[in-house]
PDB file of N, CA and C in Angstrom:
ATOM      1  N   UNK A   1       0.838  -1.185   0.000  1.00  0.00           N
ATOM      2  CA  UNK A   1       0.000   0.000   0.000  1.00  0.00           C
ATOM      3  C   UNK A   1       0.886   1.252   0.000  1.00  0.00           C
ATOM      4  N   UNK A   2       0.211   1.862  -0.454  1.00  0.00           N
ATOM      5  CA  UNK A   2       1.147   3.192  -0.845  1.00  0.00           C
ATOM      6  C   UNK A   2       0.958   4.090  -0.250  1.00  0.00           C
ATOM      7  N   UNK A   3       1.432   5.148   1.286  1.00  0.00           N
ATOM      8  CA  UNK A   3       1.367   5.774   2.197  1.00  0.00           C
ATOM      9  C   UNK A   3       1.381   7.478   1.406  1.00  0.00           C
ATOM     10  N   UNK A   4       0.144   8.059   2.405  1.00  0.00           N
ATOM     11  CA  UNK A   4      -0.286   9.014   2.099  1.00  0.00           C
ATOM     12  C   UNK A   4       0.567  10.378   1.639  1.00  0.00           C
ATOM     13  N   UNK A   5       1.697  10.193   2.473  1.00  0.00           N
ATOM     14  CA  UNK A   5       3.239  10.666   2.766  1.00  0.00           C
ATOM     15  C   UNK A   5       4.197  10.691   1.167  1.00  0.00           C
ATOM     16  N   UNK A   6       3.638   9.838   0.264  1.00  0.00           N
ATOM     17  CA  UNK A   6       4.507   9.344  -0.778  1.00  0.00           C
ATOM     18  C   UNK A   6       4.933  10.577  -1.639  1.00  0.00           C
ATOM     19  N   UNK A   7       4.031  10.970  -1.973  1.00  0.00           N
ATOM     20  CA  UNK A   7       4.819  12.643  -2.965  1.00  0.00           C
ATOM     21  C   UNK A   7       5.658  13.487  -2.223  1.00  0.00           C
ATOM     22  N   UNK A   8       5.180  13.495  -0.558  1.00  0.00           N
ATOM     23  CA  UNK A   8       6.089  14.315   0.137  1.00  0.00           C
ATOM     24  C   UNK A   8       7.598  13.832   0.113  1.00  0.00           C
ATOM     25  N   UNK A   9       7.605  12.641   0.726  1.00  0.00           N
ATOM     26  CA  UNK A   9       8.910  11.725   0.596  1.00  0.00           C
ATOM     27  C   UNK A   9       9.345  11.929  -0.792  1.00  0.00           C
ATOM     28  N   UNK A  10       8.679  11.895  -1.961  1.00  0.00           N
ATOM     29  CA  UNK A  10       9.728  11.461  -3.330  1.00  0.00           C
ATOM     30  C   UNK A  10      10.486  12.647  -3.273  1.00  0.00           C
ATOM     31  N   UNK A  11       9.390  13.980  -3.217  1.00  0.00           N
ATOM     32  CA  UNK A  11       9.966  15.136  -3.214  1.00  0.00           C
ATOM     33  C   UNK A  11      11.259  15.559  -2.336  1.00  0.00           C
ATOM     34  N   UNK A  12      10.957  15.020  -1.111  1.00  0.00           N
ATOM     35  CA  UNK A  12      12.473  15.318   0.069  1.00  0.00           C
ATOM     36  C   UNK A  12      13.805  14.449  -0.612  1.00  0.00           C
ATOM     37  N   UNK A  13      13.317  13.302  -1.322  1.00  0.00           N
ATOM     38  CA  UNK A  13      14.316  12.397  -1.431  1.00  0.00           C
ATOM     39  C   UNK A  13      15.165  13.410  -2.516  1.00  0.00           C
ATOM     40  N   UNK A  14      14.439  13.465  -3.853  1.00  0.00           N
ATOM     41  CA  UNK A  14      14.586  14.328  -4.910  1.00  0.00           C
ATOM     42  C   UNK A  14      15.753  15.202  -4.238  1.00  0.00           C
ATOM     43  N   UNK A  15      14.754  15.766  -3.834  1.00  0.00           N
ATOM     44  CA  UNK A  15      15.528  17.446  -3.293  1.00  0.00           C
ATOM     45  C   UNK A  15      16.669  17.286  -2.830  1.00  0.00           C
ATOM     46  N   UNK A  16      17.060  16.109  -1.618  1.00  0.00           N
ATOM     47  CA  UNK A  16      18.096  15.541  -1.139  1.00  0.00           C
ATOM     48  C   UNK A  16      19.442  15.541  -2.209  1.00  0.00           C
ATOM     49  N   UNK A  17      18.986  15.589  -3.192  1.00  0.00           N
ATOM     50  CA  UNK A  17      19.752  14.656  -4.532  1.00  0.00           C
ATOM     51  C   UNK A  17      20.022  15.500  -5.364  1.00  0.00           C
ATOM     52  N   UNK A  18      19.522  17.099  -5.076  1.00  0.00           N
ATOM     53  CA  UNK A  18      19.754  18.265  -5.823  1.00  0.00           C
ATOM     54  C   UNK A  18      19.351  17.649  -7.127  1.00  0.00           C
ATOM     55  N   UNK A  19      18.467  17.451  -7.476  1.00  0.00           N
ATOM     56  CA  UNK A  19      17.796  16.928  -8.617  1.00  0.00           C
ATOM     57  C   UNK A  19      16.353  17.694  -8.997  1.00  0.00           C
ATOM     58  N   UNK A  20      16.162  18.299 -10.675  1.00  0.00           N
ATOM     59  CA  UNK A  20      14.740  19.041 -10.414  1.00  0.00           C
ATOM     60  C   UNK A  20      13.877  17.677 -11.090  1.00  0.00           C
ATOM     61  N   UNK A  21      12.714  18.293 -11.295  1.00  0.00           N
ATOM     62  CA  UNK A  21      11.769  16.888 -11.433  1.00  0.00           C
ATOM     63  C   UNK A  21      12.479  16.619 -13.006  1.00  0.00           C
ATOM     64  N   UNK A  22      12.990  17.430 -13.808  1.00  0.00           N
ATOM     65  CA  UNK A  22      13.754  16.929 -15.093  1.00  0.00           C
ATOM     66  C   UNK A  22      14.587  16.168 -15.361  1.00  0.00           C
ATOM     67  N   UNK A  23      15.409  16.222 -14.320  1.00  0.00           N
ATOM     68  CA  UNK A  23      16.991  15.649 -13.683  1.00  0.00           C
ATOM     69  C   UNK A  23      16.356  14.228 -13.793  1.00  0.00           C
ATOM     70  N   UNK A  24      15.512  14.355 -12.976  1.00  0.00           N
ATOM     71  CA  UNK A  24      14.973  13.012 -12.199  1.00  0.00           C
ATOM     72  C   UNK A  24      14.214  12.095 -13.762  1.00  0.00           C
ATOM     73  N   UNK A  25      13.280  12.551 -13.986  1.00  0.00           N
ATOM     74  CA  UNK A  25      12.934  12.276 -15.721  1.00  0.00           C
ATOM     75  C   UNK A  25      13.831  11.746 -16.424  1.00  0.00           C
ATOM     76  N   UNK A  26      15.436  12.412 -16.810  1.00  0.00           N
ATOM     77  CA  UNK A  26      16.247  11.915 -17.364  1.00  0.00           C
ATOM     78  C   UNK A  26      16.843  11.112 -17.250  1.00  0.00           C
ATOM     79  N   UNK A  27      17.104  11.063 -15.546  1.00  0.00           N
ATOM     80  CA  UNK A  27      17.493   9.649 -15.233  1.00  0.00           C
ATOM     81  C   UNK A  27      16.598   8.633 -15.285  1.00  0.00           C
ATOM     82  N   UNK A  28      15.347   8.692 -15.358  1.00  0.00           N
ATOM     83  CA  UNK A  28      14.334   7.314 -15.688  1.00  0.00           C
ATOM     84  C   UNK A  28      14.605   7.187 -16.943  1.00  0.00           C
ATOM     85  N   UNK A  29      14.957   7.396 -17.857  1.00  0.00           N
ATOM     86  CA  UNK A  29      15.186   7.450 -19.209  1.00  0.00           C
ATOM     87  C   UNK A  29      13.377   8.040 -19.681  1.00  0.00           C
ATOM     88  N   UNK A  30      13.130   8.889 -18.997  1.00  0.00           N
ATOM     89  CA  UNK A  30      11.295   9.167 -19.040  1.00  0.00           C
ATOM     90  C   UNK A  30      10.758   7.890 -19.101  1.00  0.00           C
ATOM     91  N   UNK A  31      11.174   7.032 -18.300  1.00  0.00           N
ATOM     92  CA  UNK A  31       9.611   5.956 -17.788  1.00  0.00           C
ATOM     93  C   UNK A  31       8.977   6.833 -17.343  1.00  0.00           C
ATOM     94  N   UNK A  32       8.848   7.451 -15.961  1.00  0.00           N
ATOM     95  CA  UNK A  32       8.237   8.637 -15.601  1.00  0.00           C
ATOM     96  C   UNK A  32       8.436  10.023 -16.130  1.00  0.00           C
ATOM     97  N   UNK A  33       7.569  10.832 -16.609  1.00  0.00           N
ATOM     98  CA  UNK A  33       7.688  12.179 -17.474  1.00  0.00           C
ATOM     99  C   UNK A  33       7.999  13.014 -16.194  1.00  0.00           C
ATOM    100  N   UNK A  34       8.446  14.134 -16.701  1.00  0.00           N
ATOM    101  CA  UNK A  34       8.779  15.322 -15.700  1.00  0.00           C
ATOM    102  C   UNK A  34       7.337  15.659 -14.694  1.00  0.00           C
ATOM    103  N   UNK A  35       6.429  15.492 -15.954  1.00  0.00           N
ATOM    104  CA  UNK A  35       4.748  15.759 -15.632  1.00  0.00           C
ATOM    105  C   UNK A  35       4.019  14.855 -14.410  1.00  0.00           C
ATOM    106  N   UNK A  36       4.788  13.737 -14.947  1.00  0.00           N
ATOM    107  CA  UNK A  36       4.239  12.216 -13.789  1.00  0.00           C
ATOM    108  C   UNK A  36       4.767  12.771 -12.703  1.00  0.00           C
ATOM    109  N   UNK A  37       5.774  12.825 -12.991  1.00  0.00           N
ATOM    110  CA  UNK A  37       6.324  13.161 -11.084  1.00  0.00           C
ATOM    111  C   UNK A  37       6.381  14.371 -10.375  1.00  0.00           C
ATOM    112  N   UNK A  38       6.030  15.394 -11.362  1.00  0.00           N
ATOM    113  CA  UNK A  38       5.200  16.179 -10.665  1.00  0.00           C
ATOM    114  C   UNK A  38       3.269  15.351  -9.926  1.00  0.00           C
ATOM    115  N   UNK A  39       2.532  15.088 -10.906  1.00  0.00           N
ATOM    116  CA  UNK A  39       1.751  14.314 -10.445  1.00  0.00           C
ATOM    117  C   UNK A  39       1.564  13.432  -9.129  1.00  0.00           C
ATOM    118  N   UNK A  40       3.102  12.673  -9.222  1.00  0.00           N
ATOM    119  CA  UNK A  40       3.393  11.756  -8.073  1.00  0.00           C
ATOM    120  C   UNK A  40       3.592  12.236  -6.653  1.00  0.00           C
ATOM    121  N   UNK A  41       4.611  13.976  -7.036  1.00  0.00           N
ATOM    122  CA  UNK A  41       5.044  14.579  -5.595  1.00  0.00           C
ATOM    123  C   UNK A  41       3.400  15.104  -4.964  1.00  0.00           C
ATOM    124  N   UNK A  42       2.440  15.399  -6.004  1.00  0.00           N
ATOM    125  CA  UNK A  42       1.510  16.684  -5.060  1.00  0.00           C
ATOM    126  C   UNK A  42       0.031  15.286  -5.080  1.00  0.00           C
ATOM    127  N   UNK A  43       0.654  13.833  -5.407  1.00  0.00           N
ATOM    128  CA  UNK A  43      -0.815  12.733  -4.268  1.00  0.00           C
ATOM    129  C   UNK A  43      -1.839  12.185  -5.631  1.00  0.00           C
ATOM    130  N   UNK A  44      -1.792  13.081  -6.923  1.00  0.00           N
ATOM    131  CA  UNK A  44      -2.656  12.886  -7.830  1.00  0.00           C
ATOM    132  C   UNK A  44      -2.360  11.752  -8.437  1.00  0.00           C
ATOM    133  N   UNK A  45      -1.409  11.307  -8.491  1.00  0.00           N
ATOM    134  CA  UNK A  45      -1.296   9.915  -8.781  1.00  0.00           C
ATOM    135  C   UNK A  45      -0.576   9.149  -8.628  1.00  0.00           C
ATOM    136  N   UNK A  46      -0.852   7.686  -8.124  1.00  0.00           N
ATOM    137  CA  UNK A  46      -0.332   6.392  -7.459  1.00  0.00           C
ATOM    138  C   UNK A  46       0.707   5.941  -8.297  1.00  0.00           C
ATOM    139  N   UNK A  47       1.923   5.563  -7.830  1.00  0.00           N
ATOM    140  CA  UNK A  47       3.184   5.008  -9.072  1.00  0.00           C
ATOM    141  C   UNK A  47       2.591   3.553  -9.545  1.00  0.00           C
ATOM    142  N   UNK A  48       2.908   2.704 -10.294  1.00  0.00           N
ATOM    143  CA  UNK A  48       2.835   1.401 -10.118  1.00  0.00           C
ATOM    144  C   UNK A  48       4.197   0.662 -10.027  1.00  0.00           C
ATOM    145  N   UNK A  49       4.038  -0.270  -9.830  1.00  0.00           N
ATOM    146  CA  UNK A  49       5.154  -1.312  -9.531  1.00  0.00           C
ATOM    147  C   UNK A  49       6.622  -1.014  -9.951  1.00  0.00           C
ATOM    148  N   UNK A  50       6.844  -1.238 -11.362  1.00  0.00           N
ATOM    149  CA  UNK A  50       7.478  -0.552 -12.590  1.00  0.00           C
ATOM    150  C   UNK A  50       8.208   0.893 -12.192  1.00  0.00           C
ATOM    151  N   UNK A  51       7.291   1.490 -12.031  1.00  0.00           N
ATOM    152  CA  UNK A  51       7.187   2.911 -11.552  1.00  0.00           C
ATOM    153  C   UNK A  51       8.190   2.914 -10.305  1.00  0.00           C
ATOM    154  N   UNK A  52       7.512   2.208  -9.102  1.00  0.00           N
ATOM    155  CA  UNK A  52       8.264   2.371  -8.049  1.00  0.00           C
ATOM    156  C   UNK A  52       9.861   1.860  -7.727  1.00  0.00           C
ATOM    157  N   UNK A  53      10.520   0.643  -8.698  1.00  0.00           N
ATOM    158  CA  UNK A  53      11.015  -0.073  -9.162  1.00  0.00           C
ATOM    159  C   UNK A  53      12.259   0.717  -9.612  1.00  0.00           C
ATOM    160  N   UNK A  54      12.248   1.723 -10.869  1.00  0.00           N
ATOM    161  CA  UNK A  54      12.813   2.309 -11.576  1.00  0.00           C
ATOM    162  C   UNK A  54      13.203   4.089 -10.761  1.00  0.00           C
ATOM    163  N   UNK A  55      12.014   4.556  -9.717  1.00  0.00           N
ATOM    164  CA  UNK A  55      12.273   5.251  -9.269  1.00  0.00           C
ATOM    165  C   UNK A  55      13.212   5.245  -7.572  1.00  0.00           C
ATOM    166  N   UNK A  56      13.088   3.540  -6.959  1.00  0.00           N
ATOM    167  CA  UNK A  56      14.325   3.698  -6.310  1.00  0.00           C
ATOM    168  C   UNK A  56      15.407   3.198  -6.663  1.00  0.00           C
ATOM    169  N   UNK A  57      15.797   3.212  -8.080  1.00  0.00           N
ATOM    170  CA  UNK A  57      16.688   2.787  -8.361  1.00  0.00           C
ATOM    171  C   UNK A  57      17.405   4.067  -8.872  1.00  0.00           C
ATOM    172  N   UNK A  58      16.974   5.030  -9.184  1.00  0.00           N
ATOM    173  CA  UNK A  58      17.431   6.109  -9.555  1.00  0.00           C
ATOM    174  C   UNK A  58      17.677   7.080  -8.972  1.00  0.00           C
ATOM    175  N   UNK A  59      16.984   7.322  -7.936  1.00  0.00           N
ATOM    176  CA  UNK A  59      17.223   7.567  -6.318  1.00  0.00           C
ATOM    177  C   UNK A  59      18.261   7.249  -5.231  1.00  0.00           C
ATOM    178  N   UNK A  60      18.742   5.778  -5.402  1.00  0.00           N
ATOM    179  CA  UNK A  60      19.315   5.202  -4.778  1.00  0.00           C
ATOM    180  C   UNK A  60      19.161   4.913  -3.298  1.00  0.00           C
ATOM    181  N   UNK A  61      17.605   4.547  -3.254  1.00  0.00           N
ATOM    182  CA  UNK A  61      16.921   4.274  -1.902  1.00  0.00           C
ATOM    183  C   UNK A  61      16.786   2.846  -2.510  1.00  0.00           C
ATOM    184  N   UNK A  62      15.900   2.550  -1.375  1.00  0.00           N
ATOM    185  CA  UNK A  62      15.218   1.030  -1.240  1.00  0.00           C
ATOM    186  C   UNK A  62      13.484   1.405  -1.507  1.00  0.00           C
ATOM    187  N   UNK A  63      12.774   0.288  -1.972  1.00  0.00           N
ATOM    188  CA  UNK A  63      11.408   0.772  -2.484  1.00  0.00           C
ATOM    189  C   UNK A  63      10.846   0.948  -0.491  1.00  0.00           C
ATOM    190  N   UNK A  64      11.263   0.283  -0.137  1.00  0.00           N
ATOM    191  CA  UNK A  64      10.451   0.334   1.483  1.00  0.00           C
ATOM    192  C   UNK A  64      10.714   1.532   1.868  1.00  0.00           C
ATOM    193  N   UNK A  65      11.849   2.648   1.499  1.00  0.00           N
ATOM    194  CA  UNK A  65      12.283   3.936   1.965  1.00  0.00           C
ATOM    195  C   UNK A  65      11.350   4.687   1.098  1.00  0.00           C
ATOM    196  N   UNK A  66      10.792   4.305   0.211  1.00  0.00           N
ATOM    197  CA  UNK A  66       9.791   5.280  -0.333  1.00  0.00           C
ATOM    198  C   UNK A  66       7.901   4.775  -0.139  1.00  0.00           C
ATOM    199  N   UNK A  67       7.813   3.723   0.374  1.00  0.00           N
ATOM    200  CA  UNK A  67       6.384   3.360   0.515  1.00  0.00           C
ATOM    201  C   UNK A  67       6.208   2.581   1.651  1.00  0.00           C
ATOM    202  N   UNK A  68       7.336   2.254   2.809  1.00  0.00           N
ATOM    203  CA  UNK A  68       6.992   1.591   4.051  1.00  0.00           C
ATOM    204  C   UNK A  68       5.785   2.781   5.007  1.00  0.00           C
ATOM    205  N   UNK A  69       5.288   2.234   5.775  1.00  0.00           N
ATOM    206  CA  UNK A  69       4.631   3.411   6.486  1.00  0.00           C
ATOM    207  C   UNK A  69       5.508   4.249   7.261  1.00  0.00           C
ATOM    208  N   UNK A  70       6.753   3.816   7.899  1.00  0.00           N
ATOM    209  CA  UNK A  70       7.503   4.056   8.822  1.00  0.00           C
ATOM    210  C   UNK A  70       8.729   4.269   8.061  1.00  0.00           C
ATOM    211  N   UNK A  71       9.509   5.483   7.734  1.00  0.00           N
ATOM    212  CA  UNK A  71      10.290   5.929   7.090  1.00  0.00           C
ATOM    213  C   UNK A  71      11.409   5.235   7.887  1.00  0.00           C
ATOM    214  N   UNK A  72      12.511   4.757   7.585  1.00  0.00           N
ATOM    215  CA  UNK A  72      13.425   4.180   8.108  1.00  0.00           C
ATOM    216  C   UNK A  72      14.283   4.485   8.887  1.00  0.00           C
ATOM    217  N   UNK A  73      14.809   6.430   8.677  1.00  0.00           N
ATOM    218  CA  UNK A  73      15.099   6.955   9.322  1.00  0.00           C
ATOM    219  C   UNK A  73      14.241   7.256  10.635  1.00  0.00           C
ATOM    220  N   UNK A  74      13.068   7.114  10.547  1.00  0.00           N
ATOM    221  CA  UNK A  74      12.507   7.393  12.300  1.00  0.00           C
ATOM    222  C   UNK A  74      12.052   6.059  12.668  1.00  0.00           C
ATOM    223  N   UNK A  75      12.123   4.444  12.164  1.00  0.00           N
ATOM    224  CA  UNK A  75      12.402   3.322  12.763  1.00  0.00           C
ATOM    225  C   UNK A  75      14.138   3.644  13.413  1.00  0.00           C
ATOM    226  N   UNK A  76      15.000   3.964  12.999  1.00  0.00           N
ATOM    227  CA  UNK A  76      16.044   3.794  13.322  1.00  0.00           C
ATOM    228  C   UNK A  76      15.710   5.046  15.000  1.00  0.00           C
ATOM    229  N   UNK A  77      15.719   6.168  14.502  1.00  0.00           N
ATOM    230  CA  UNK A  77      15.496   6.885  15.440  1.00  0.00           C
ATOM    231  C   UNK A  77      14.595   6.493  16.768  1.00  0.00           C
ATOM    232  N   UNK A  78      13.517   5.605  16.844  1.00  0.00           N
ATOM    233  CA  UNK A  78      12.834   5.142  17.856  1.00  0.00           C
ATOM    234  C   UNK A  78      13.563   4.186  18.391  1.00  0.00           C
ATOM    235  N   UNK A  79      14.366   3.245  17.685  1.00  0.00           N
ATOM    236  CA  UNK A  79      15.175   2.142  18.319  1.00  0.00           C
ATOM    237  C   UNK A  79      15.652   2.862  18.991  1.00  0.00           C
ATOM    238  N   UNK A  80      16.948   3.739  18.501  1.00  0.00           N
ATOM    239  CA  UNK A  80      17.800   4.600  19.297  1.00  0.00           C
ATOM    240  C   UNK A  80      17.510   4.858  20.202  1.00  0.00           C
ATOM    241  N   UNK A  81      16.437   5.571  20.152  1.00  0.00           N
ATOM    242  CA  UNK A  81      15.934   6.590  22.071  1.00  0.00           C
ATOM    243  C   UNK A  81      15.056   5.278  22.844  1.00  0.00           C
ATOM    244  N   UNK A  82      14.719   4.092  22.250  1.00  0.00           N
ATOM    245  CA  UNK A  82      14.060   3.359  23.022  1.00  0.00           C
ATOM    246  C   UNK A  82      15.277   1.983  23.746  1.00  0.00           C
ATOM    247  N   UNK A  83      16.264   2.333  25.059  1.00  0.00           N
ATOM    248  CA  UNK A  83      16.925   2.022  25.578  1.00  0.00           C
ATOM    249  C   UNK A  83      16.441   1.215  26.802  1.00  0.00           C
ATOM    250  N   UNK A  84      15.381   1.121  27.443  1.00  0.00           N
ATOM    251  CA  UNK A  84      15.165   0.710  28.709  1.00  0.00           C
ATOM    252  C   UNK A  84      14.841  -0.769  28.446  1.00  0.00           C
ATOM    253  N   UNK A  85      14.569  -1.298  27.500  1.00  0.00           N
ATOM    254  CA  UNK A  85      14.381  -2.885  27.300  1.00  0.00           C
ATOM    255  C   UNK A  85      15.738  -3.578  26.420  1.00  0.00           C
ATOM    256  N   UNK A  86      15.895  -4.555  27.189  1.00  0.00           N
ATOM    257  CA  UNK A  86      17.259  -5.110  26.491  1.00  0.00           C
ATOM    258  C   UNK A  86      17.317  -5.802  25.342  1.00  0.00           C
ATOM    259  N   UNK A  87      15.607  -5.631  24.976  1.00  0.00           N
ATOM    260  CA  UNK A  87      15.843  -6.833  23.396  1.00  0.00           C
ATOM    261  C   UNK A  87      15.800  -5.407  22.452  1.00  0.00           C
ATOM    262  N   UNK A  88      15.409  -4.290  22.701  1.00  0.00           N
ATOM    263  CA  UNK A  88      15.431  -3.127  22.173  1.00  0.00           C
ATOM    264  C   UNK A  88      17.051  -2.473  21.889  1.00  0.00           C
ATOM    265  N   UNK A  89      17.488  -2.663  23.155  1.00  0.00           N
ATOM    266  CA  UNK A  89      18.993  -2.083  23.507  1.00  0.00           C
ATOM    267  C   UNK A  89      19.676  -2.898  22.411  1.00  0.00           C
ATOM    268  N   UNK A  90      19.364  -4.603  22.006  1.00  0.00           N
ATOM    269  CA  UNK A  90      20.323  -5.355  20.693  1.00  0.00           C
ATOM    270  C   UNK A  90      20.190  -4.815  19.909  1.00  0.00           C
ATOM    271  N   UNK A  91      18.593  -4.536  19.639  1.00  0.00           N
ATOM    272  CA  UNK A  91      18.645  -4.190  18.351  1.00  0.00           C
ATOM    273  C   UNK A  91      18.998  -3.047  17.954  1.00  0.00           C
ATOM    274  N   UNK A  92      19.063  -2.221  18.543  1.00  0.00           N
ATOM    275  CA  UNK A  92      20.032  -0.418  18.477  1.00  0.00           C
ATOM    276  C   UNK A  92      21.325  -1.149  18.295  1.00  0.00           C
ATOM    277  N   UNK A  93      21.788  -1.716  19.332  1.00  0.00           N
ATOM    278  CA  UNK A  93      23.257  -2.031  18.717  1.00  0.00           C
ATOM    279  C   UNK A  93      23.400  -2.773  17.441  1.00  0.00           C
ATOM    280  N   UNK A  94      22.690  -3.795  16.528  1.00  0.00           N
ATOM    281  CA  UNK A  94      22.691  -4.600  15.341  1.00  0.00           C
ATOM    282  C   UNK A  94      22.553  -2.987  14.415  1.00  0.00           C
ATOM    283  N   UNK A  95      21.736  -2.628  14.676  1.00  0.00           N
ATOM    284  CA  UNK A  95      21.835  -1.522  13.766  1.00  0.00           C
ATOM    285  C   UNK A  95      22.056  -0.485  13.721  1.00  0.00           C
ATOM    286  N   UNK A  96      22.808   0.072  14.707  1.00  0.00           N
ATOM    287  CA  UNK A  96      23.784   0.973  14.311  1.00  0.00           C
ATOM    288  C   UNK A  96      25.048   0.968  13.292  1.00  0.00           C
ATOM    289  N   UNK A  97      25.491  -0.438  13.131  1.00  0.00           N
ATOM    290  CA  UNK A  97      26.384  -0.298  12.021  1.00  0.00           C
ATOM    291  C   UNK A  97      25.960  -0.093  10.648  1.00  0.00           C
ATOM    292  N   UNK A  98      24.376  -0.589  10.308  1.00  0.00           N
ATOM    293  CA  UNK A  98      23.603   0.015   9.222  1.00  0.00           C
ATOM    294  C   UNK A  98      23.422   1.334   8.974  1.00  0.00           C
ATOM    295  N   UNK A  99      23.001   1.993  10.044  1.00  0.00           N
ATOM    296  CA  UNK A  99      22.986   3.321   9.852  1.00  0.00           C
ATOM    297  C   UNK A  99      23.886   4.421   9.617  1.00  0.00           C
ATOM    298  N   UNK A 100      25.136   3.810  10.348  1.00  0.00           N
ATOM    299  CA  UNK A 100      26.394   4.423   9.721  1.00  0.00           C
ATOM    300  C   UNK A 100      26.935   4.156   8.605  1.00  0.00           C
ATOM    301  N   UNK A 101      26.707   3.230   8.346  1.00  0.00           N
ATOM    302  CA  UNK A 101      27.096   2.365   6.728  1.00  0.00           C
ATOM    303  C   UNK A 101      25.804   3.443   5.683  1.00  0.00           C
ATOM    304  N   UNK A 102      24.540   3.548   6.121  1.00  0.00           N
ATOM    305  CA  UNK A 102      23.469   4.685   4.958  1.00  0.00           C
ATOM    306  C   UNK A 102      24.254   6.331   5.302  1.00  0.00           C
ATOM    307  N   UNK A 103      24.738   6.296   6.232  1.00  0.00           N
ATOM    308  CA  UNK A 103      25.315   8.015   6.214  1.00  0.00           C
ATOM    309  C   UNK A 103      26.251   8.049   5.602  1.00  0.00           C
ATOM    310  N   UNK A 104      27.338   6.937   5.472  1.00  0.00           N
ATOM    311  CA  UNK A 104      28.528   6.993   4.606  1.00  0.00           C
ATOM    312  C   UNK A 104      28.224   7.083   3.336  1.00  0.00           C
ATOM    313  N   UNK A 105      27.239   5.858   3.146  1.00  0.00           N
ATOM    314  CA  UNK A 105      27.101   6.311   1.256  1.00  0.00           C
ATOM    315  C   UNK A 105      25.879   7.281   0.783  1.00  0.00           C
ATOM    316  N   UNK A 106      25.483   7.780   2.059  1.00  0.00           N
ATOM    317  CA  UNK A 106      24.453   9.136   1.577  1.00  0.00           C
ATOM    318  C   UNK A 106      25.686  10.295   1.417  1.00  0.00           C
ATOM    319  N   UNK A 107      26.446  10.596   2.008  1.00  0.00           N
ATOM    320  CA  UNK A 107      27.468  11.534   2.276  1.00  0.00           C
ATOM    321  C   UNK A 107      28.316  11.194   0.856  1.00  0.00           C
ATOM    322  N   UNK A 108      28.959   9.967  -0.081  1.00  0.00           N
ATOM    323  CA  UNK A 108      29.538   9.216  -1.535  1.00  0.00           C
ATOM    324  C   UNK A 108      28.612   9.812  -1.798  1.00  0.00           C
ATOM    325  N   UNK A 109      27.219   9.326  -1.912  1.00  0.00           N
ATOM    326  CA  UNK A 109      26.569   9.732  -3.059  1.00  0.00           C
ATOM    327  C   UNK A 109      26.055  11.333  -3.134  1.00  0.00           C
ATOM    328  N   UNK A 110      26.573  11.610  -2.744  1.00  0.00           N
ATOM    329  CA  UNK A 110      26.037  13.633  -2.315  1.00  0.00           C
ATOM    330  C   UNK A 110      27.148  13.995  -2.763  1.00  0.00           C
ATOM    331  N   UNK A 111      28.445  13.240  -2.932  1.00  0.00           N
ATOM    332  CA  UNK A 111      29.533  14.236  -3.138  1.00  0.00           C
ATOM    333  C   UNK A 111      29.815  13.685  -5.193  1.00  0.00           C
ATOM    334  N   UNK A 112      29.061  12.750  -5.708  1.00  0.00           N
ATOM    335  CA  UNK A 112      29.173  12.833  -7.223  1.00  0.00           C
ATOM    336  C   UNK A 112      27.841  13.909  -7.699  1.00  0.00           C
TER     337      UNK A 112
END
């Protein structure tokens, strides 16, 4: 299911990526038109499969970073601050090396 959030997110991701919706177009090779994803950022219309497929690949997210309900960055962030249970406390520690491993190659991929 595709979370209500989704144009907002493509758009932050986008933006993240110093990319305008053309940029982004060109890199789909226009599977998606400049027009679609305008469409896509402001809710008017649902990607399909294909769609979603080609757009985190061009992005360089994961499709769950663009349509999970729970953006990954604030799963990570709730683990973090949620310390008082010890099966909680593993799993902050298992994944903290993930999260430093997505800042390293968000930080690579920001600097091409």
């Amino acid at each position: 299911m595709i979370p209500d959030d989704f144009g907002s997110r493509l758009r932050e991701i986008r933006e993240q990526r110093n990319l305008s919706g053309r940029d982004l177009a060109q890199q789909l090779d226009n599977v998606i038109s400049q027009s679609g994803i305008c469409r896509l950022e402001k809710g008017t219309k649902l990607p399909t499969a294909s769609e979603l497929l080609a757009l985190s690949w061009a992005l360089g997210v994961s499709i769950d970073e663009l349509i999970d309900e729970h953006k990954l960055s604030d799963r990570v962030r709730y683990v973090a601050r949620s310390t008082s249970n010890p099966d909680l406390k593993s799993a902050r520690d298992a994944l903290l090396p993930y999260l430093q491993l997505r800042i390293t190659l968000n930080q690579v991929n920001d600097c091409h």
